[in-house]
C-alpha atoms as a PDB file:
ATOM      1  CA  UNK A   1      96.926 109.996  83.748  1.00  0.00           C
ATOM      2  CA  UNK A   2      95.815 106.756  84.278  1.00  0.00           C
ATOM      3  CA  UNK A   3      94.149 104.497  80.707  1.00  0.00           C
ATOM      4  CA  UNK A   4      90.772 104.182  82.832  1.00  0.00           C
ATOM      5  CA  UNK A   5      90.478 108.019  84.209  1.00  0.00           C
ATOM      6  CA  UNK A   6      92.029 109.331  81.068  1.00  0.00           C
ATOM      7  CA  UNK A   7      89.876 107.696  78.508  1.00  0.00           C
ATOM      8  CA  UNK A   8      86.589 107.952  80.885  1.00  0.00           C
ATOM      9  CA  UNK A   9      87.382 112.143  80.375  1.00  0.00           C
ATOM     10  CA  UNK A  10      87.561 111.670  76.662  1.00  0.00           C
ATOM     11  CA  UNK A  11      84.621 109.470  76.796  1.00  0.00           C
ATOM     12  CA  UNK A  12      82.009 111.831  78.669  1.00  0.00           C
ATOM     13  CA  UNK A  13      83.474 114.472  75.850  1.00  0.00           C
ATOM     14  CA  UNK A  14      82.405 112.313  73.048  1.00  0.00           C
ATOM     15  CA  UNK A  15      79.182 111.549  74.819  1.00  0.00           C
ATOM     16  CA  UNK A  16      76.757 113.744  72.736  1.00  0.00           C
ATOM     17  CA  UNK A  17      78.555 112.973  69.321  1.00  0.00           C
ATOM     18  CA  UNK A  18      77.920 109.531  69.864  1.00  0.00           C
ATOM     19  CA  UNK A  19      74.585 109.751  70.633  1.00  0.00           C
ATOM     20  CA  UNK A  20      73.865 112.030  67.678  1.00  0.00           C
ATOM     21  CA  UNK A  21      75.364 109.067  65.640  1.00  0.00           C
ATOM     22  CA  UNK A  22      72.833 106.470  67.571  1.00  0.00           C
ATOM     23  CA  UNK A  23      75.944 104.696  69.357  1.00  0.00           C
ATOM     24  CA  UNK A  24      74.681 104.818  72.850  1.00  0.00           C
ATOM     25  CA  UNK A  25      71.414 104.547  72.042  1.00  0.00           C
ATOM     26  CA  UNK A  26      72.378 100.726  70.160  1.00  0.00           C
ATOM     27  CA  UNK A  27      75.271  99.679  73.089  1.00  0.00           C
ATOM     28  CA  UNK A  28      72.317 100.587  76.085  1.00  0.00           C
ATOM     29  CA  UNK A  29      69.510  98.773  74.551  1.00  0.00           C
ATOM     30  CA  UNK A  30      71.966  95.213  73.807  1.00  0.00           C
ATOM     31  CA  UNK A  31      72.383  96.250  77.603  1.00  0.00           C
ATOM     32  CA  UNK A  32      68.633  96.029  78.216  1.00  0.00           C
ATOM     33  CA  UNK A  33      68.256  93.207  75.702  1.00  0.00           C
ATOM     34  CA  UNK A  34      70.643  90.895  77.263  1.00  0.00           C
ATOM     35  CA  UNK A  35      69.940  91.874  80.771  1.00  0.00           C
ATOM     36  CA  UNK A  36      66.631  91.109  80.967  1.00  0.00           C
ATOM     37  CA  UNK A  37      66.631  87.893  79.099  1.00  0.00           C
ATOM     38  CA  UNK A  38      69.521  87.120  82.158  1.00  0.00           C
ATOM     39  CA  UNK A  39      67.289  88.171  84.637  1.00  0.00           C
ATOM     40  CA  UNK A  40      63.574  88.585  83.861  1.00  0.00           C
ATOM     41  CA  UNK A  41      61.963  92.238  82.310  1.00  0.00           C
ATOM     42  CA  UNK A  42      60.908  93.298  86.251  1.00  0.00           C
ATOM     43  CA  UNK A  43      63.568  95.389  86.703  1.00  0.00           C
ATOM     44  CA  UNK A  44      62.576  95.712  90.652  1.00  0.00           C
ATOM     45  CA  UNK A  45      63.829  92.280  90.520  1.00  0.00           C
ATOM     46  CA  UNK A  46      66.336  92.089  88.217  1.00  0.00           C
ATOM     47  CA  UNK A  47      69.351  94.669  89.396  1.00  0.00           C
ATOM     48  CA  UNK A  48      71.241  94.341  86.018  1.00  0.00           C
ATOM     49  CA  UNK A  49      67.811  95.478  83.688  1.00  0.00           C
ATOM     50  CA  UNK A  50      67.382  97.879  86.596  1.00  0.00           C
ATOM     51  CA  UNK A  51      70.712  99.846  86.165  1.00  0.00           C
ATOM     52  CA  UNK A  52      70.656 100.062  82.455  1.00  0.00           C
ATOM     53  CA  UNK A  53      67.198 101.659  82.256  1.00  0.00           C
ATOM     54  CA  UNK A  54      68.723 104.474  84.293  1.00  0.00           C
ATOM     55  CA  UNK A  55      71.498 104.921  82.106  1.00  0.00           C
ATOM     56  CA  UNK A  56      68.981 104.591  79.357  1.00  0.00           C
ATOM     57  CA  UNK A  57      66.796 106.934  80.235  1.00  0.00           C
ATOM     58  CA  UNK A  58      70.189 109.232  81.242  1.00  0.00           C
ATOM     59  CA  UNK A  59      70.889 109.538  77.735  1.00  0.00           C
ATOM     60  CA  UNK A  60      67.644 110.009  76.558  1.00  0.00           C
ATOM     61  CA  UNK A  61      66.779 107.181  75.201  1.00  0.00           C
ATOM     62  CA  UNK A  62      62.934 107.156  74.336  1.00  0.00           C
ATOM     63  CA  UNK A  63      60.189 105.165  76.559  1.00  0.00           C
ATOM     64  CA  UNK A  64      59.290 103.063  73.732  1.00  0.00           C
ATOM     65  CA  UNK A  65      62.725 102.048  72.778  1.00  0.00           C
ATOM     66  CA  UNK A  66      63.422 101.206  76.181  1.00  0.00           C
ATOM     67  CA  UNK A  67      60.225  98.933  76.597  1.00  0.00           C
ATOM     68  CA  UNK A  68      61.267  97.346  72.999  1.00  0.00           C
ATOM     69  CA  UNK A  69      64.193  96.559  73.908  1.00  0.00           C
ATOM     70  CA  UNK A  70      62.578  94.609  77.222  1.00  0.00           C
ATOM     71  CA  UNK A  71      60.415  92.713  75.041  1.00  0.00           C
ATOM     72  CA  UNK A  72      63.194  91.610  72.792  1.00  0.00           C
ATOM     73  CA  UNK A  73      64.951  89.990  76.175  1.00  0.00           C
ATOM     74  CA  UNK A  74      61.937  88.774  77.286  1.00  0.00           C
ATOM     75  CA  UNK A  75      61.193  86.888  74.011  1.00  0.00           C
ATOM     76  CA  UNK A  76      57.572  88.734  73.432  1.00  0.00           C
ATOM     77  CA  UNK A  77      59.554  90.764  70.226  1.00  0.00           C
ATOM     78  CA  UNK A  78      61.488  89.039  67.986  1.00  0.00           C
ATOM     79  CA  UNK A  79      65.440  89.975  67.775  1.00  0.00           C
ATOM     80  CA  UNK A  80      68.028  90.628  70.566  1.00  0.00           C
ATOM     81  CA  UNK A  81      69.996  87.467  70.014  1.00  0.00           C
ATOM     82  CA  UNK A  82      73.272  88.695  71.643  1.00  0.00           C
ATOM     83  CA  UNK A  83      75.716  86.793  73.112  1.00  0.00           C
ATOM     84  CA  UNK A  84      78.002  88.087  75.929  1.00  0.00           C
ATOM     85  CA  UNK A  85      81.396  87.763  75.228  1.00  0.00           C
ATOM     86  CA  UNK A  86      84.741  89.105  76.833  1.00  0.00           C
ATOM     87  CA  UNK A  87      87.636  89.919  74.407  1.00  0.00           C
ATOM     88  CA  UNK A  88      91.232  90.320  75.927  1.00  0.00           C
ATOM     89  CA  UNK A  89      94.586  91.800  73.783  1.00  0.00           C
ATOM     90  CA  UNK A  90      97.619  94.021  74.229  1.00  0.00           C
ATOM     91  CA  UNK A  91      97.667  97.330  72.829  1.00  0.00           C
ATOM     92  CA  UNK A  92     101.068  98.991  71.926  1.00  0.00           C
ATOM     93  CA  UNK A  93     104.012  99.180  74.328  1.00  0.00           C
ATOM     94  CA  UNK A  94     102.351  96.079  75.700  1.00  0.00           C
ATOM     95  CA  UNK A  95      98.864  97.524  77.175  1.00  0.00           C
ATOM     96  CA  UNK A  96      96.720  95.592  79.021  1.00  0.00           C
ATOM     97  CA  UNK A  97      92.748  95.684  76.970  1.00  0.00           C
ATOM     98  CA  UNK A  98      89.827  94.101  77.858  1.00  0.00           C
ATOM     99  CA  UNK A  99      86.439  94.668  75.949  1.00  0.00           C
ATOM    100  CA  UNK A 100      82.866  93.786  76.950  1.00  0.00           C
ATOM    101  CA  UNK A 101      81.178  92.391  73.851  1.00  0.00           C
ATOM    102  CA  UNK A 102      77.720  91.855  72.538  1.00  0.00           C
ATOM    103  CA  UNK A 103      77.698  90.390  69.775  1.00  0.00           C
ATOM    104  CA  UNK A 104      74.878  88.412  67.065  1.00  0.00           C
ATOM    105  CA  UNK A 105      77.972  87.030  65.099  1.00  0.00           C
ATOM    106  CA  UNK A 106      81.269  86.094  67.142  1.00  0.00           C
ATOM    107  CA  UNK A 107      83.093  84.745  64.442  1.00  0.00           C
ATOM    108  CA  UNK A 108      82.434  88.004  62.409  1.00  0.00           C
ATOM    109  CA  UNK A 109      83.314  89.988  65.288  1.00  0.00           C
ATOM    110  CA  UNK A 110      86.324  88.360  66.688  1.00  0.00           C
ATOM    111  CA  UNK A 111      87.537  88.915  62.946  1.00  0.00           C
ATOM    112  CA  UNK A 112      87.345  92.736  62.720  1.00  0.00           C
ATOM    113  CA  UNK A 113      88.283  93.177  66.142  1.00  0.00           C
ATOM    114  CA  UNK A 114      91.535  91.769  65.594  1.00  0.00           C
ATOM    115  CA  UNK A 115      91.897  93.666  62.213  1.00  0.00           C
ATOM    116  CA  UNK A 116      91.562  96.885  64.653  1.00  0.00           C
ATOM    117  CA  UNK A 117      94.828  95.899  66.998  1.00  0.00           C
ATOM    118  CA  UNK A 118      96.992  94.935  64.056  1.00  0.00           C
ATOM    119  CA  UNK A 119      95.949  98.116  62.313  1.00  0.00           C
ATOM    120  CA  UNK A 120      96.648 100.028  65.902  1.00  0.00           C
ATOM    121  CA  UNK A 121     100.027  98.470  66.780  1.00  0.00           C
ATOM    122  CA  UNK A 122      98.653  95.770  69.021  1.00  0.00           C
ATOM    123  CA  UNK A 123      97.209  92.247  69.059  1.00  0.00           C
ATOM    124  CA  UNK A 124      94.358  90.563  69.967  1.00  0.00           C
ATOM    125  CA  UNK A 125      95.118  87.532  72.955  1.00  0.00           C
ATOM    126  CA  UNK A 126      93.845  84.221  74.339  1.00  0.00           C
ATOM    127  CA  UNK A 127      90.936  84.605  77.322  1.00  0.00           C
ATOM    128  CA  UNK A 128      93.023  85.154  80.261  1.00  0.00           C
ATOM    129  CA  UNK A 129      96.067  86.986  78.940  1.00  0.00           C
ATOM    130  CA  UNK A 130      95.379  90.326  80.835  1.00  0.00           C
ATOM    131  CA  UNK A 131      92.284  89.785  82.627  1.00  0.00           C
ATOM    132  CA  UNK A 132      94.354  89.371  86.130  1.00  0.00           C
ATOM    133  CA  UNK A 133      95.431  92.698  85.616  1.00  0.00           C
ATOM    134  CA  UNK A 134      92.374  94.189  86.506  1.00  0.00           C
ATOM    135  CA  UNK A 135      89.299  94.172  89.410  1.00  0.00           C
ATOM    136  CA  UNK A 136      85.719  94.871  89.056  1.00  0.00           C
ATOM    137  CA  UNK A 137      84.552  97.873  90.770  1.00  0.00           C
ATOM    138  CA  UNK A 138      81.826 100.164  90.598  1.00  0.00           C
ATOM    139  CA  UNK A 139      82.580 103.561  89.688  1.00  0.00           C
ATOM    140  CA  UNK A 140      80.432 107.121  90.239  1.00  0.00           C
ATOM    141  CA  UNK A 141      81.375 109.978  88.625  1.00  0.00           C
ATOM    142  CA  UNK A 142      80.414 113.274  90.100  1.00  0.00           C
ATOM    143  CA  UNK A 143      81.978 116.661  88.456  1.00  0.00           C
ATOM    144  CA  UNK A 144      83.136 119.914  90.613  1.00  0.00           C
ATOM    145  CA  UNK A 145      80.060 122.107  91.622  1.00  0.00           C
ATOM    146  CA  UNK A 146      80.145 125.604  92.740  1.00  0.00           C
ATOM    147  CA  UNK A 147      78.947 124.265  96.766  1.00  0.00           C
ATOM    148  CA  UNK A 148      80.671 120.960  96.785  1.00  0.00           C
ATOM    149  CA  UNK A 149      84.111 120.350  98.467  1.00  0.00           C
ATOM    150  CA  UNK A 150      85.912 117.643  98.031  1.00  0.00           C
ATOM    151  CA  UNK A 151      85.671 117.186 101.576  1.00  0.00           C
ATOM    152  CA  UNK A 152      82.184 117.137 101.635  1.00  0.00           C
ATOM    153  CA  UNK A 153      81.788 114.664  99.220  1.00  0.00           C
ATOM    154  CA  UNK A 154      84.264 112.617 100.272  1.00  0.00           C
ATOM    155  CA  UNK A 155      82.379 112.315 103.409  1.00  0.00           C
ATOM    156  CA  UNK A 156      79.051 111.973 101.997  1.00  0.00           C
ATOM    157  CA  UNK A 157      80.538 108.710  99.507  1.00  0.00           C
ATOM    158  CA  UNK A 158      82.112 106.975 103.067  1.00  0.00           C
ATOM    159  CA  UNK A 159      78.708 107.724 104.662  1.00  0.00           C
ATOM    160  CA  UNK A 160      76.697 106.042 101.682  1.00  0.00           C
ATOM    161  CA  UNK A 161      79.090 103.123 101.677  1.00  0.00           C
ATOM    162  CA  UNK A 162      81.744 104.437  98.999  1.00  0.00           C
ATOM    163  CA  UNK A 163      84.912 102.710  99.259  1.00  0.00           C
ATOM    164  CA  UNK A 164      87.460 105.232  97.924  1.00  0.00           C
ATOM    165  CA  UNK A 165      87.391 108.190  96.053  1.00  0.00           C
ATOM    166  CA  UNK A 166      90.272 109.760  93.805  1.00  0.00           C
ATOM    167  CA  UNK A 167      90.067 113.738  92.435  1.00  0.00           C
ATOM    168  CA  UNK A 168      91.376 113.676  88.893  1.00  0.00           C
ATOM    169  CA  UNK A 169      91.755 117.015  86.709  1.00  0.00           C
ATOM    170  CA  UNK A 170      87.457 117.242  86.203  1.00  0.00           C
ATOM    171  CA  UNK A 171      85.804 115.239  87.869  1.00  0.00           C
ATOM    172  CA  UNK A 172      85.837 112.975  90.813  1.00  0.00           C
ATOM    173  CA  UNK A 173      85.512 109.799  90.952  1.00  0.00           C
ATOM    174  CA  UNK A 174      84.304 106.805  93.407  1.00  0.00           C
ATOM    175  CA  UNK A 175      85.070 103.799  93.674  1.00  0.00           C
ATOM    176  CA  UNK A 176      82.400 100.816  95.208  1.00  0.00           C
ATOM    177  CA  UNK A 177      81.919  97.018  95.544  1.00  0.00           C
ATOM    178  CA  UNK A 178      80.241  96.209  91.985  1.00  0.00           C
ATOM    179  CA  UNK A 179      77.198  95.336  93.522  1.00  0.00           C
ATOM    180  CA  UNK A 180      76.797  98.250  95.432  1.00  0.00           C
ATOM    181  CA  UNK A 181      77.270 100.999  92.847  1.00  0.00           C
ATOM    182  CA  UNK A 182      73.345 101.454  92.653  1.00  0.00           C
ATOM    183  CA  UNK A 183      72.651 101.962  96.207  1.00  0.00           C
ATOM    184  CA  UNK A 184      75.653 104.109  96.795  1.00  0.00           C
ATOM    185  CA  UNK A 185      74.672 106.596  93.521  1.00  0.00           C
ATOM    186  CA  UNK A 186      70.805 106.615  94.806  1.00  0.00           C
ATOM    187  CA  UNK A 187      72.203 107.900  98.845  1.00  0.00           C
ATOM    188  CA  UNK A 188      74.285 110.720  96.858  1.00  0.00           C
ATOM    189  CA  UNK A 189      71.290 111.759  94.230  1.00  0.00           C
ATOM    190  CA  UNK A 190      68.903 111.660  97.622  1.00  0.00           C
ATOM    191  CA  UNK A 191      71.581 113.827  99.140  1.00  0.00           C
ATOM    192  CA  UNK A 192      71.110 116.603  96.124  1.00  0.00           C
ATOM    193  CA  UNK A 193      74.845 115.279  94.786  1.00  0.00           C
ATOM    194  CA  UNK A 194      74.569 115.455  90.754  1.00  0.00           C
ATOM    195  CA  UNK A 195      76.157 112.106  89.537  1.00  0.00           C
ATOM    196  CA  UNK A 196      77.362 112.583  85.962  1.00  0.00           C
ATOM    197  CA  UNK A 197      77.670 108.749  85.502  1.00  0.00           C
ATOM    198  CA  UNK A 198      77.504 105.213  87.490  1.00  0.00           C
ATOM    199  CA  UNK A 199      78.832 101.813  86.385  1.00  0.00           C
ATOM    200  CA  UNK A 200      80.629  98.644  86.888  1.00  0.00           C
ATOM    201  CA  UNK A 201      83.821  98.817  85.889  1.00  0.00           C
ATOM    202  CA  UNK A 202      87.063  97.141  85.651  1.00  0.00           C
ATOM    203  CA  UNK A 203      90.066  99.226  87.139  1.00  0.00           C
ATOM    204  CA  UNK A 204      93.664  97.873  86.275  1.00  0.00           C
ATOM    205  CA  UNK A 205      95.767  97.244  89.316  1.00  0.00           C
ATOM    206  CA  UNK A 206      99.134  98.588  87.115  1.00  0.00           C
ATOM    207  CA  UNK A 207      99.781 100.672  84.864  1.00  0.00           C
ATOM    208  CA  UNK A 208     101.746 101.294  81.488  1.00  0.00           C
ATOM    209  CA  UNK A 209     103.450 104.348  80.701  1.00  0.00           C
ATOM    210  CA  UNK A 210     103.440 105.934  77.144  1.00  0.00           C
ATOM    211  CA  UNK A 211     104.620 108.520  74.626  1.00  0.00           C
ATOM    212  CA  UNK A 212     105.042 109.746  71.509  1.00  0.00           C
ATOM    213  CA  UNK A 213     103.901 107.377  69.094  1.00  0.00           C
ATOM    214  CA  UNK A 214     102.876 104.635  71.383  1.00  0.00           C
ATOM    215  CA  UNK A 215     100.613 107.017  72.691  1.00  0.00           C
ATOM    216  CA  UNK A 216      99.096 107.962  69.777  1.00  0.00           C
ATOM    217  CA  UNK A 217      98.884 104.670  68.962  1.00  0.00           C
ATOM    218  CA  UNK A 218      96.969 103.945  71.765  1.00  0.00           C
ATOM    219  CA  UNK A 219      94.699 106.500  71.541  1.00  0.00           C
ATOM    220  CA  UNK A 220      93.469 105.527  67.929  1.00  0.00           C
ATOM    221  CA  UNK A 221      93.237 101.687  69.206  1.00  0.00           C
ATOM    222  CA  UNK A 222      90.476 103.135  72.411  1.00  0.00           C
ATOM    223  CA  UNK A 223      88.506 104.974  69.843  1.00  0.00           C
ATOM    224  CA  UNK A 224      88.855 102.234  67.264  1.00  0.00           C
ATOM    225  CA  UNK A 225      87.416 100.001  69.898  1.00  0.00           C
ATOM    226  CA  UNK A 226      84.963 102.261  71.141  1.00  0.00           C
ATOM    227  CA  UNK A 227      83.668 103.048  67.794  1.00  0.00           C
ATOM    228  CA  UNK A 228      82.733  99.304  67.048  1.00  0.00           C
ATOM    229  CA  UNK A 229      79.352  98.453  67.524  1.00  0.00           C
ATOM    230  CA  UNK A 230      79.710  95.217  69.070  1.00  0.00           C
ATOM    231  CA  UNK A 231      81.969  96.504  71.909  1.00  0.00           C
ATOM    232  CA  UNK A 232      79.830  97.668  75.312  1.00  0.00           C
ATOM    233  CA  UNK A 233      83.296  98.637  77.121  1.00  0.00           C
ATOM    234  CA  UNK A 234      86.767  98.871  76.682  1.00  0.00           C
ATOM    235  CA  UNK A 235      88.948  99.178  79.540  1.00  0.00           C
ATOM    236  CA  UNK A 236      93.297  99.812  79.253  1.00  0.00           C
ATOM    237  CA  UNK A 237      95.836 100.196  81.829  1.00  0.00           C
ATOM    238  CA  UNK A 238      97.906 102.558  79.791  1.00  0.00           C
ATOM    239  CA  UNK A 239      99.211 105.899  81.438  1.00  0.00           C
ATOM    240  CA  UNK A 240     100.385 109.232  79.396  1.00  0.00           C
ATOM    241  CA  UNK A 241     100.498 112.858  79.777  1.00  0.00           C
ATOM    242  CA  UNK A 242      98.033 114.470  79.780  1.00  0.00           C
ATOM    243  CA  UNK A 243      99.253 116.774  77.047  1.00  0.00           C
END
């Protein structure tokens, strides 16, 4: 199974954990922070502040934070001083990883992220090494209902100006130019299609195969990653078993 598909199962898994712990609920509102100081805190005219409210509010995220978090882009609260920065490296058996980063501190972060691939069996690279490797996309998640065929759906995506679509072991999954992820997930929802999840994404054009301890490796290096709070997104192009 492919590093993006594979780690996007164990992801959706982890969801709840993680937002028990407060993880999502920090990585969505740098998302609001940073978007809205981009692009203005109307999100009818600012796409970027407009997505991450839904996925906000998808995970629950209270009202008030959400608004807080506006204000701190805007400048009307004090805080939110992120910077955006894109972090590429190699995991073991020579993996492809590129991380979204948001970050108060880059010096600070750069340092512990690269503590995190030595530790893992890999190494943090220059900007460029690996980002070739991959191509923005958006991506919709929808998982198996009892009166949806993949047929059907497939049908439904093309009609609402999906790209692609792939089935993988629980879910499927559908692939869209970046910029129209939102307007393709809103003709599905209107449709009465339950979307699990909707992003931009970055989907690697190869892939790297794995085992054993590699694997493993690998594995502990995504949730490493993942677990950092100064990382948004981490995508791989590693491929395993699914075992």
């Amino acid at each position: 199974m492919s590093g993006h598909s594979k780690w996007s199962t164990i992801k959706r898994k982890k969801a709840k954990v993680d937002a028990q712990r407060g993880k999502v609920f920090t990585r969505l509102s740098k998302e609001i922070i940073v978007a809205a100081r981009l692009g203005g805190g109307d999100p009818d005219n600012n796409p970027r502040l407009k997505a991450a409210i839904m996925r906000a509010k998808e995970a629950n995220i209270p009202n008030d934070n959400i608004q807080r978090a506006i204000l701190k882009g805007t400048g009307e609260l004090g805080g939110g001083n992120y910077e955006e920065l894109v972090y590429e490296g190699y995991g073991p058996g020579g993996v492809a990883v590129m991380m979204e980063i948001m970050t108060d501190n880059r010096n600070r972060t750069a340092g512990e992220i690269r503590h995190l691939f030595a530790k893992n069996g890999g190494n943090l690279g220059e900007t460029g090494c690996v980002a070739w490797q991959f191509q923005k996309k958006g991506l919709i998640v929808v998982e198996p209902g009892d009166n949806l065929s993949e047929d059907d759906l497939l049908m439904a995506a093309l009609d609402a100006g999906a790209e692609d679509m792939r089935t993988e072991d629980d879910s499927f999954e559908i692939y869209t130019a970046p910029e129209e992820v939102e307007t393709v997930r809103q003709k599905l929802v209107e449709q009465g299609i339950v979307v699990a999840a909707a992003q931009v994404t970055m989907l690697p054009q190869s892939t790297v195969k794995l085992a054993g301890k590699e694997a493993e490796q690998m594995l502990k290096l995504m949730e490493a990653l993942e677990d950092h709070d100064d990382v948004q997104e981490v995508y791989a192009n590693f491929e395993i078993e699914e075992q």
